[in-house]
Protein backbone atom coordinates (compact mmCIF):
# COMPACT_ATOMS: atom_id res chain seq x y z
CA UNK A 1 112.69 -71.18 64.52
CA UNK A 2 111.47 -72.43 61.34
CA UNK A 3 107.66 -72.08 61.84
CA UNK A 4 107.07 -68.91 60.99
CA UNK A 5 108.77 -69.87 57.33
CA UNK A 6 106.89 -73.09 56.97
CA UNK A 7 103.47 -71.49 57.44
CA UNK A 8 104.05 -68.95 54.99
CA UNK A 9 105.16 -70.47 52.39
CA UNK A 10 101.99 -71.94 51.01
CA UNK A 11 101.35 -70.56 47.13
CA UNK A 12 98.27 -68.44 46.95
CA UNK A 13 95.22 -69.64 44.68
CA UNK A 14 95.59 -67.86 41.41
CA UNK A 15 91.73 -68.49 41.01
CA UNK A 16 90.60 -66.83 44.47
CA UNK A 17 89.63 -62.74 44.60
CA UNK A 18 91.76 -60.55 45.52
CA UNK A 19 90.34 -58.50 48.31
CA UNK A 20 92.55 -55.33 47.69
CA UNK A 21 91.50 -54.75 44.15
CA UNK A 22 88.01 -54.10 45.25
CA UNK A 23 86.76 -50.41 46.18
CA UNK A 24 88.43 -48.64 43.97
CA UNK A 25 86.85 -46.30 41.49
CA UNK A 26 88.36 -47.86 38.54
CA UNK A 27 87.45 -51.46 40.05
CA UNK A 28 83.53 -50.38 40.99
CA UNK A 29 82.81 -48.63 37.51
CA UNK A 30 84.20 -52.04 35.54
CA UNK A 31 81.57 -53.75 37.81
CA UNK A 32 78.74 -51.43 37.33
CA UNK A 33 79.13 -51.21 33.95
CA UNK A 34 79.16 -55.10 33.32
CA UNK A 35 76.48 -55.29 35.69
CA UNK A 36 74.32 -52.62 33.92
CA UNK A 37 75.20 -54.57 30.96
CA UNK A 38 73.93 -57.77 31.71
CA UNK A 39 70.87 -56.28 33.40
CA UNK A 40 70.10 -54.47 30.11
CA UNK A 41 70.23 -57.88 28.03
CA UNK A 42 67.61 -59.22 30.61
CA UNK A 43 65.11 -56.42 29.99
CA UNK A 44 65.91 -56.95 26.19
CA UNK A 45 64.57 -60.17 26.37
CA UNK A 46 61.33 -59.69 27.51
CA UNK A 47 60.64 -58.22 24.77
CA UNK A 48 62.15 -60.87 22.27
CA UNK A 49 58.96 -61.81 21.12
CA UNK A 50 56.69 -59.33 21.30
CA UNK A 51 57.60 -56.84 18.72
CA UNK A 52 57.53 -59.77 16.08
CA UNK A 53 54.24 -60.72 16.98
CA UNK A 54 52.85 -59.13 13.71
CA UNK A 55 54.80 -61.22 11.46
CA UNK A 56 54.29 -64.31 13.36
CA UNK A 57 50.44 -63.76 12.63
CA UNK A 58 50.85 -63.39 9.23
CA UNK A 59 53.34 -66.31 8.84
CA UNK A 60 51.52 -69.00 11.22
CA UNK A 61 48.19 -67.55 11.47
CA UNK A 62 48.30 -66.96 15.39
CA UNK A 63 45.87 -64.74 17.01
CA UNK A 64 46.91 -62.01 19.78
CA UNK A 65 45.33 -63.78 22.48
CA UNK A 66 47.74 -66.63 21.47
CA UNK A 67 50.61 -64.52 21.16
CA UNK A 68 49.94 -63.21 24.76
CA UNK A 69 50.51 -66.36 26.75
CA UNK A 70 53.56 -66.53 25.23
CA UNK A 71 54.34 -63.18 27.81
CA UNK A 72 52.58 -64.32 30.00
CA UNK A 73 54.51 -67.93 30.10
CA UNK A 74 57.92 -65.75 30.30
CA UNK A 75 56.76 -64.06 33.01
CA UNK A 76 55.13 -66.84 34.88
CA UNK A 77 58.74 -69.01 34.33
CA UNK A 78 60.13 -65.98 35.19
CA UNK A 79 58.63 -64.93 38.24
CA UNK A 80 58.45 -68.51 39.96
CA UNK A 81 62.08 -68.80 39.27
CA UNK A 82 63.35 -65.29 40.34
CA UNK A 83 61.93 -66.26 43.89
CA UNK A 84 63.98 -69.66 43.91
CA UNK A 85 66.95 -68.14 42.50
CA UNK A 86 67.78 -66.50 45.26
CA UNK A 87 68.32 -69.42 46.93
CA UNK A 88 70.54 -70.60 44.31
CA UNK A 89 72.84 -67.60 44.33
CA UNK A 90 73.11 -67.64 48.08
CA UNK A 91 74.23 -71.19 47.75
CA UNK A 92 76.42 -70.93 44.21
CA UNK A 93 77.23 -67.40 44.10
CA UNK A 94 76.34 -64.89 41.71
CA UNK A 95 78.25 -65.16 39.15
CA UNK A 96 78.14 -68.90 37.47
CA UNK A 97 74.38 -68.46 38.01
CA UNK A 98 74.84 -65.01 35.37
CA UNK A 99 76.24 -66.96 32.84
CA UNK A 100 73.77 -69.34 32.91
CA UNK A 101 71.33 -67.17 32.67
CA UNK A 102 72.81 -65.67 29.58
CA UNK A 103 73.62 -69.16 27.88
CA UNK A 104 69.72 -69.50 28.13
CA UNK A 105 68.84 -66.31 26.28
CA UNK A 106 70.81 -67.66 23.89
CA UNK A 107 69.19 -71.24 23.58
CA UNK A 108 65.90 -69.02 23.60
CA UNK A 109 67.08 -66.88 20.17
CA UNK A 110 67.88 -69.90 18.69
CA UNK A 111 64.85 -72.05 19.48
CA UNK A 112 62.67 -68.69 18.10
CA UNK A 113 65.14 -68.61 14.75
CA UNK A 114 64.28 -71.87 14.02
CA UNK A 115 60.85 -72.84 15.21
CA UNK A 116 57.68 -74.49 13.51
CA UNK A 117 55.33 -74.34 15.85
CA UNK A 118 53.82 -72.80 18.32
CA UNK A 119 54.90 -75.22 21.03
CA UNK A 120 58.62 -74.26 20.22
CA UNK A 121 57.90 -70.44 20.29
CA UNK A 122 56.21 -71.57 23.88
CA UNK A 123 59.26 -73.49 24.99
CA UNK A 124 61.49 -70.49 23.57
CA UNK A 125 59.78 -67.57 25.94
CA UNK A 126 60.13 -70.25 28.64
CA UNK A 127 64.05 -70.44 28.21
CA UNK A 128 64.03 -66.78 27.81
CA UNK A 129 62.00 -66.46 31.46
CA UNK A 130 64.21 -68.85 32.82
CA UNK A 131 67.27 -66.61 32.08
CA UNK A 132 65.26 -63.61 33.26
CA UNK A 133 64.29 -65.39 36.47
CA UNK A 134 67.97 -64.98 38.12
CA UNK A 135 69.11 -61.22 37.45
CA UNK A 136 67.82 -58.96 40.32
CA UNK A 137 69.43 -61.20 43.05
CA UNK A 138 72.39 -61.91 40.86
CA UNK A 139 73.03 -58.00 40.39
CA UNK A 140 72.51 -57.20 43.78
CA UNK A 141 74.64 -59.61 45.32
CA UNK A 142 77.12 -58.73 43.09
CA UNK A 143 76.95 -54.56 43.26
CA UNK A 144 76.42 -55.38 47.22
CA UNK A 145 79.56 -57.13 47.93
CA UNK A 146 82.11 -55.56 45.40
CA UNK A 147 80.78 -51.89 45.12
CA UNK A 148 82.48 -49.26 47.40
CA UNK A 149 80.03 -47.86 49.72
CA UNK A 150 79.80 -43.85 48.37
CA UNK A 151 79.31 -45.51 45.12
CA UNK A 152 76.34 -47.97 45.79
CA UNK A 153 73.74 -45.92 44.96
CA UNK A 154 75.29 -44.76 41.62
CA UNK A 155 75.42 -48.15 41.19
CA UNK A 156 71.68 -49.25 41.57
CA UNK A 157 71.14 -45.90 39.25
CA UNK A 158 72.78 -47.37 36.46
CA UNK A 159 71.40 -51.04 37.05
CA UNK A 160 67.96 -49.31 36.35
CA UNK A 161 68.99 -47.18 33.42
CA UNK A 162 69.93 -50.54 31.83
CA UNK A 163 67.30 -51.81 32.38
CA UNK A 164 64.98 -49.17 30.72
CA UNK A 165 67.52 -48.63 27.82
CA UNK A 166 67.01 -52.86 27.29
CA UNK A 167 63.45 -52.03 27.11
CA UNK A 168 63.82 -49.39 24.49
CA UNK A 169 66.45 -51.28 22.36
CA UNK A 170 64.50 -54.44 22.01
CA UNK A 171 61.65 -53.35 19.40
CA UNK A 172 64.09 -51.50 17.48
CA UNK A 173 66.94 -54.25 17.51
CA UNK A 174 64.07 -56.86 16.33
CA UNK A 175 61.92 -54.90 13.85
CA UNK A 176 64.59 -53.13 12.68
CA UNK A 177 66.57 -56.47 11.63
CA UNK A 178 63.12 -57.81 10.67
CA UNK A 179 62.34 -55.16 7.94
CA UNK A 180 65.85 -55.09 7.16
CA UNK A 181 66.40 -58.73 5.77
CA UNK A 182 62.66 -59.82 5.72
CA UNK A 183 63.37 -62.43 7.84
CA UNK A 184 62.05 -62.39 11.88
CA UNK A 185 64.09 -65.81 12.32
CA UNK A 186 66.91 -63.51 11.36
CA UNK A 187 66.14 -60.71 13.68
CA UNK A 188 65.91 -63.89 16.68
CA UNK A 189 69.10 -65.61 15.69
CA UNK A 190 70.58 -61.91 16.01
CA UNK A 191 69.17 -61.53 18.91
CA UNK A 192 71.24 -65.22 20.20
CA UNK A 193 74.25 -63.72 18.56
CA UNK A 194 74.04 -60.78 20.80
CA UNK A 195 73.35 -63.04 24.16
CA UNK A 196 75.96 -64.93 23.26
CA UNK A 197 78.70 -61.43 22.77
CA UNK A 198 77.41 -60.27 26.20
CA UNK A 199 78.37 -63.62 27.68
CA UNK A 200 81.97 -63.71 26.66
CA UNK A 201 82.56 -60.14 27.66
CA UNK A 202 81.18 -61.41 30.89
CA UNK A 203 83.61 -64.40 31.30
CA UNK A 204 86.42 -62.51 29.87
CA UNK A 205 85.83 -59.82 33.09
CA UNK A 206 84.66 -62.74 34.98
CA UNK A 207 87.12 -61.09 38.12
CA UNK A 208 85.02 -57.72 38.12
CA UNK A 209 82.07 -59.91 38.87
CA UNK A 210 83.02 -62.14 41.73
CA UNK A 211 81.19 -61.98 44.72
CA UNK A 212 82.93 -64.52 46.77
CA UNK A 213 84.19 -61.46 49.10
CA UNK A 214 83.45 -58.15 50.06
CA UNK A 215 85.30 -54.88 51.28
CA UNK A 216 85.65 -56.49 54.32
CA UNK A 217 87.78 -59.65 52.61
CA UNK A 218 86.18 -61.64 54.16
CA UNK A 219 84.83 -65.11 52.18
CA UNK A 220 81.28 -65.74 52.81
CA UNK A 221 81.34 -69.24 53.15
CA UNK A 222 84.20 -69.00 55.53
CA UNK A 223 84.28 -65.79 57.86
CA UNK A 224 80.49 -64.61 57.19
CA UNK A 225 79.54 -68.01 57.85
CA UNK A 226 80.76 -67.56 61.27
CA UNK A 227 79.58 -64.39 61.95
CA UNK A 228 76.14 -64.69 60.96
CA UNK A 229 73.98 -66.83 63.26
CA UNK A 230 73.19 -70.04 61.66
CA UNK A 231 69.05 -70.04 60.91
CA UNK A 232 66.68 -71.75 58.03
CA UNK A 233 67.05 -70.89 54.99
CA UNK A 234 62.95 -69.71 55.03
CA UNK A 235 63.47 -67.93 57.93
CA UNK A 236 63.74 -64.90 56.30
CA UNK A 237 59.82 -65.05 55.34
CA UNK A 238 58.65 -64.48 58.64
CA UNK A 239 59.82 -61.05 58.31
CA UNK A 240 57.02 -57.95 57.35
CA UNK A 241 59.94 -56.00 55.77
CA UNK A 242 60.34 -58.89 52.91
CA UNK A 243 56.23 -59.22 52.21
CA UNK A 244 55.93 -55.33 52.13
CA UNK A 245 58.76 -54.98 49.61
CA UNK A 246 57.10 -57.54 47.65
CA UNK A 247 54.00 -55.72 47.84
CA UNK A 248 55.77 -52.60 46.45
CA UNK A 249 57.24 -54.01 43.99
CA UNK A 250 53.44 -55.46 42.77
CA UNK A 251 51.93 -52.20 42.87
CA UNK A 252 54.70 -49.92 41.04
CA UNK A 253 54.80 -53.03 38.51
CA UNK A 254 51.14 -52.73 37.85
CA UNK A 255 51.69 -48.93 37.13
CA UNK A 256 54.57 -49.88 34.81
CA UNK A 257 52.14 -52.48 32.91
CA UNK A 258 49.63 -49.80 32.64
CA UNK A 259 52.00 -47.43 30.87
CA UNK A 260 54.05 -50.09 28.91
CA UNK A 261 51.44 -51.91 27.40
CA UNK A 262 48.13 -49.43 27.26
CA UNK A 263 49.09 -45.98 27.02
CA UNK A 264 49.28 -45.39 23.79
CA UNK A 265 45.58 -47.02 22.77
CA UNK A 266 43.60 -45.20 26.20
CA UNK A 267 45.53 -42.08 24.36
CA UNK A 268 44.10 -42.42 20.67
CA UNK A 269 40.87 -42.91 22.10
CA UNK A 270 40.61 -39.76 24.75
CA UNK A 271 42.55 -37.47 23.25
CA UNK A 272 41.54 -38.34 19.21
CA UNK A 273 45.27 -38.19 18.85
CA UNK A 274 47.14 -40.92 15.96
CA UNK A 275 48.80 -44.36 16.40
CA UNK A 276 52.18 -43.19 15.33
CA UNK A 277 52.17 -40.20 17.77
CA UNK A 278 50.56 -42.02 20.90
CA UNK A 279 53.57 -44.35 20.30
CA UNK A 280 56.31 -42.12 21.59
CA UNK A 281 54.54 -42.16 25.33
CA UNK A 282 56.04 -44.83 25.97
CA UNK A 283 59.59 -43.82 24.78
CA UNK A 284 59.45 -41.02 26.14
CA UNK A 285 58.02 -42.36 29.78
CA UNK A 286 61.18 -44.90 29.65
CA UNK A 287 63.71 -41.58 28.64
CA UNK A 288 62.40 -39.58 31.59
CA UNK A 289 62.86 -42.66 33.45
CA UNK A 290 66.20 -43.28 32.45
CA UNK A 291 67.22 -39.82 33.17
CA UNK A 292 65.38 -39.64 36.64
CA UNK A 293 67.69 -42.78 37.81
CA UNK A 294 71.00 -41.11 36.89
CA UNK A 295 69.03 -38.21 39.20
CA UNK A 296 68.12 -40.76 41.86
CA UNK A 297 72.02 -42.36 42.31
CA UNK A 298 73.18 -39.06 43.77
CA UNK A 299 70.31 -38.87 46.39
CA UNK A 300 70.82 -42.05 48.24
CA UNK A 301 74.02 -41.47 49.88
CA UNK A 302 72.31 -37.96 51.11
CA UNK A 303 69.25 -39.22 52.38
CA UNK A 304 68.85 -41.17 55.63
CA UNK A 305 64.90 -41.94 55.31
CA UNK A 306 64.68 -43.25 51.37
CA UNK A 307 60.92 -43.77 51.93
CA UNK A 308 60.58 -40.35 51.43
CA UNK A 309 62.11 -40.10 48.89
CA UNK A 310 59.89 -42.58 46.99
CA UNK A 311 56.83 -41.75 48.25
CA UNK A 312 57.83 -37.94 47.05
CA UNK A 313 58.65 -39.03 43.58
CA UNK A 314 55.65 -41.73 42.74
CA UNK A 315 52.96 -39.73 44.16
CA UNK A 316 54.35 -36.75 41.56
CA UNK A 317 54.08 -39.53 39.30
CA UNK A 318 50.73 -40.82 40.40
CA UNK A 319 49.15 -37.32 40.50
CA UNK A 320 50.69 -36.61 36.46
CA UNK A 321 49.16 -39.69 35.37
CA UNK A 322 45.81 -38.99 37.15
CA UNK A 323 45.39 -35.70 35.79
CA UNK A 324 46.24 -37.17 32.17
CA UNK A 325 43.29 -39.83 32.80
CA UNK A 326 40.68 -36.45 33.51
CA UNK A 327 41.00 -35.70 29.76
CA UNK A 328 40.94 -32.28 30.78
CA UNK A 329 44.54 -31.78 28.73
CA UNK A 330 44.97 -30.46 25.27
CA UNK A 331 46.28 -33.96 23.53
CA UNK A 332 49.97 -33.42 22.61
CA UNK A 333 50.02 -31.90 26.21
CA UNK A 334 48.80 -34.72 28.03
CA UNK A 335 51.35 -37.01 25.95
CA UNK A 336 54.14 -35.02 26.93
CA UNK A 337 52.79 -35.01 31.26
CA UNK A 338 52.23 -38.60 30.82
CA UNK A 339 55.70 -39.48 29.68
CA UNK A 340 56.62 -36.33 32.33
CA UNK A 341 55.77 -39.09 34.92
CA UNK A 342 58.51 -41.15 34.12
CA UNK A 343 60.82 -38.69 36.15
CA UNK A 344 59.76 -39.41 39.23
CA UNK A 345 59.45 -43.38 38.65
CA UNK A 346 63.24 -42.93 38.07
CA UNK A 347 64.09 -40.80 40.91
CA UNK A 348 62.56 -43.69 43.15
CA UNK A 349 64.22 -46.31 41.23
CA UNK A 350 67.81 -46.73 43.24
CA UNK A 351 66.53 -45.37 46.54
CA UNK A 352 63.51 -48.39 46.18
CA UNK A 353 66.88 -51.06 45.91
CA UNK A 354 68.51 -49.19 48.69
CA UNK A 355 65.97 -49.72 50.57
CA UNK A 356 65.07 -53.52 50.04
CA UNK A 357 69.00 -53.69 50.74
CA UNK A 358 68.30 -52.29 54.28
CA UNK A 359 65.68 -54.70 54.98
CA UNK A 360 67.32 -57.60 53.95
CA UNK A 361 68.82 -59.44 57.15
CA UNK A 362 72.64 -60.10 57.09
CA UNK A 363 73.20 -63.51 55.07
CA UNK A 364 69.95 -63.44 52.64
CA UNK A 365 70.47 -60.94 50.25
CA UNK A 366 69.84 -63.04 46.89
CA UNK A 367 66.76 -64.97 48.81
CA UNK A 368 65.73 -61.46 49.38
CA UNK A 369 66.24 -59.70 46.06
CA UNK A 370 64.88 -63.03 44.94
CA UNK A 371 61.18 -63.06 46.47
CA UNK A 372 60.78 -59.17 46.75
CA UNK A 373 61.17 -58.70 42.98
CA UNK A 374 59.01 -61.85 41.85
CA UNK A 375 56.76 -59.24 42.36
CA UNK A 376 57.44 -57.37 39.44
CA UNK A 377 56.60 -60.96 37.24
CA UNK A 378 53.74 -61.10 39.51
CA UNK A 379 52.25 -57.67 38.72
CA UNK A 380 52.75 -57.84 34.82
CA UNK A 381 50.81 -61.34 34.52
CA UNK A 382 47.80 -60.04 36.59
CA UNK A 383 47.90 -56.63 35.91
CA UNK A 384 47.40 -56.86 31.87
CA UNK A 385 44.66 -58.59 31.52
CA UNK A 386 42.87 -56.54 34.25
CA UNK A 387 43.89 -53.28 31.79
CA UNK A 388 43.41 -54.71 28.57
CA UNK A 389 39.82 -55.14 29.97
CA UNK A 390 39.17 -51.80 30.51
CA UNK A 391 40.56 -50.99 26.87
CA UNK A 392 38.10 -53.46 25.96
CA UNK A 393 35.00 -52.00 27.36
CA UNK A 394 35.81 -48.46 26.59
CA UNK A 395 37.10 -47.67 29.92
CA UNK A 396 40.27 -45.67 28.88
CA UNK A 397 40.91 -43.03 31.58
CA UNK A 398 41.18 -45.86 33.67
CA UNK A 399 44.31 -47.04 32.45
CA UNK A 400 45.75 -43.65 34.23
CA UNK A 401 44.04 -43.64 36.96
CA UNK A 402 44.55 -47.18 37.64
CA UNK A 403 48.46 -47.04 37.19
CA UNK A 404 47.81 -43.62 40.05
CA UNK A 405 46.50 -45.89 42.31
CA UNK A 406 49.45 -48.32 41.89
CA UNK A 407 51.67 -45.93 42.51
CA UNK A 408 49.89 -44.45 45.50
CA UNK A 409 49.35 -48.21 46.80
CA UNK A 410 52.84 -48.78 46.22
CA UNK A 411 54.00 -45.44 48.60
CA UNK A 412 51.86 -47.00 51.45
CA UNK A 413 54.34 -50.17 51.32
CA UNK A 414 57.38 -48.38 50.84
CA UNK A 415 56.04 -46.36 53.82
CA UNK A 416 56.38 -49.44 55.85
CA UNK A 417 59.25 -50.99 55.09
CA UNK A 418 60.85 -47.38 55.64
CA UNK A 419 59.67 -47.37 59.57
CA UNK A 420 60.86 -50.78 59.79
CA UNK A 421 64.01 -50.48 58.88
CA UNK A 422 64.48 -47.68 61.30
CA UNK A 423 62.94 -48.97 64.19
CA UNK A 424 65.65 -51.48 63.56
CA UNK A 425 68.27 -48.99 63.29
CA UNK A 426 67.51 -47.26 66.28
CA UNK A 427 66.59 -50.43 68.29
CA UNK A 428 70.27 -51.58 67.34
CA UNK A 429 71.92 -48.71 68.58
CA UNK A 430 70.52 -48.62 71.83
CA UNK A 431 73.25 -50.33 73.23
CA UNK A 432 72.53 -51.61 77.43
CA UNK A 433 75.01 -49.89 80.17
């Protein structure tokens, strides 16, 4: 008669999640906004560097093309590592693998503060790529498991605004601190500080980030490990779905280096209009952006075939930035359509990580998230030196009509994955009398 008291009696692990807490819409905003949070710090650091690169020339006498494989070291640590990380997180779980990541943006804001040489400022962007390397799978497996499902997609919206207001805080966080105290070590040591401030709000809401259960309450190592079948870790590369997402993500990243890095010169020279107006294309491409992916959070949970919705919103994209590249505009109007284009980029952004979510199999998202968005590192490496070439030989409009054919390249793939994923939907629910 005493079982029943013995086997309940055991004291529950103050340390393990607690299933019931998750779902709610308290709970899921705490974990979307750290989430957007540490996302944002990620994108901040790719540009750590970059907008300092003046004043390392005139302190150490480096040219640009030696400045430039500093990026393209970051990207190239960054981009090999994102695909292993996956792995990692599957194994580990998301969140110890976050705050490694953000101890190493740290290390990298100190190494930059205090370097001498050019071989530290190399091994700083390669601590800064390797805590860039882990954030898409880390995110996703975290706003996967813990987010409530009417609220994913507002979820993946504001994962992507973060990302794009990282982007647009960067230059002004470093110059700004630069001109302020005349000091860039300064402006990198601030930059540490701020890793560092991010990372303890992390572990101090360290339970709004656990992904060792889902909804369901179920412990992945324990009940999902039963449920799933049992298969290599690699298997999921045999899949099309996993290649063609990768291929997307190539393609739209090639129209994002395009815009991001050569806008603003292919503007001064086929339009005749200044530096310090050209600038703002790019600010204003990442605003429209940002605003298009608070847009695009409401249309996943109404839209069944999310391919369409991309290939909607980045061939209006493609087509704005094609008819910028005829130089058939007045100037100031062909700044404003090219920033314009940032809209639909946005729209697509959460419906694009809806969809990779679709065509992950059960058991693999961060190997997944992992590979398919090493194609983003991918895509800047090869895609700015193929632009900058253009630039260089007076080929301007091809800086917009290249990132058009990106984006028109990158609607074929989505196109794929999109019949794919429901071919399997419909296969599934044929179900044999």
């Amino acid at each position: 008669m005493t079982t029943s008291t013995t086997t309940s009696t055991a004291a529950p692990d103050p340390g393990a999640p607690d299933p019931s807490a998750l779902g709610s819409l308290r709970q899921d905003s705490r974990t979307i906004g750290l989430v957007g949070l540490a996302h944002g710090s990620s994108h901040f650091f790719h540009l750590l560097l970059p907008p300092l690169f003046p004043w390392l020339i005139a302190d150490f006498g480096f040219s640009y093309s030696e400045l430039s494989v500093l990026v393209s070291a970051f990207f190239i640590v960054s981009g090999v590592g994102q695909a292993l990380a996956g792995f990692v997180v599957d194994r580990f779980g998301a969140r110890p693998i976050m705050f490694a990541a953000l101890s190493s943006f740290a290390v990298a804001g100190v190494i930059a503060g205090t370097t001498n040489s050019y071989a530290q400022l190399m091994l700083a962007a390669i601590f800064a790529g390797l805590g860039n390397a882990p954030f898409h799978p880390v995110d996703f497996t975290i706003l996967n498991k813990r987010l409530s499902p009417q609220r994913l997609g507002h979820g993946f919206s504001v994962h992507g605004l973060s990302g794009n207001l990282g982007w647009a805080a960067a230059p002004v966080f470093m110059a700004g601190i630069t001109s302020a105290t005349g000091s860039w070590r300064m402006a990198c040591l601030c930059g540490a500080a701020l890793a560092a401030i991010i990372l303890a709000i992390m572990v101090i809401n360290r339970d709004a980030l656990d992904d060792r259960v889902s909804l369901a309450g179920a412990a992945p190592k324990a009940a999902g490990a039963a449920a799933v079948p049992q298969e290599h870790p690699m298997a999921f590369l045999k899949l099309p779905s996993v290649w063609l997402c990768f291929s997307f993500f190539f393609w739209t990243t090639c129209a994002m280096s395009a815009i991001q890095s050569f806008s603003s010169p292919a503007l001064q020279q086929l339009y005749g209009l200044p530096a310090s107006i050209t600038a703002y294309v790019v600010t204003g491409y990442m605003l429209f952006g940002a605003a298009g992916m608070v847009l695009g959070g409401f249309l996943v949970g109404r839209v069944e075939r999310l391919e369409k919705v991309i290939s909607a919103c980045l061939l209006f994209s493609g087509i704005l930035l094609a008819l910028v590249g005829t130089g058939w505009l007045p100037g100031y109007v062909a700044l404003g359509v090219a920033a314009l284009a940032g809209i639909g980029t946005g729209l697509a952004g959460p419906s694009r990580d809806m969809l990779v979510k679709r065509a992950a199999p059960p058991g693999a998202t961060g190997r997944v998230y992992g590979t398919v968005y090493s194609g983003l590192d991918l895509g800047f490496c090869l895609a700015a030196p193929v632009f900058g070439y253009m630039l260089d030989h007076q080929m301007n409009a091809g800086v917009f009509f290249g990132a058009a054919v990106g984006m028109v390249l990158s609607v074929v793939s989505a196109g794929f994955v999109g019949a794919g994923v429901a071919a399997r939907k419909q296969k599934a629910a044929v179900v044999p009398a």
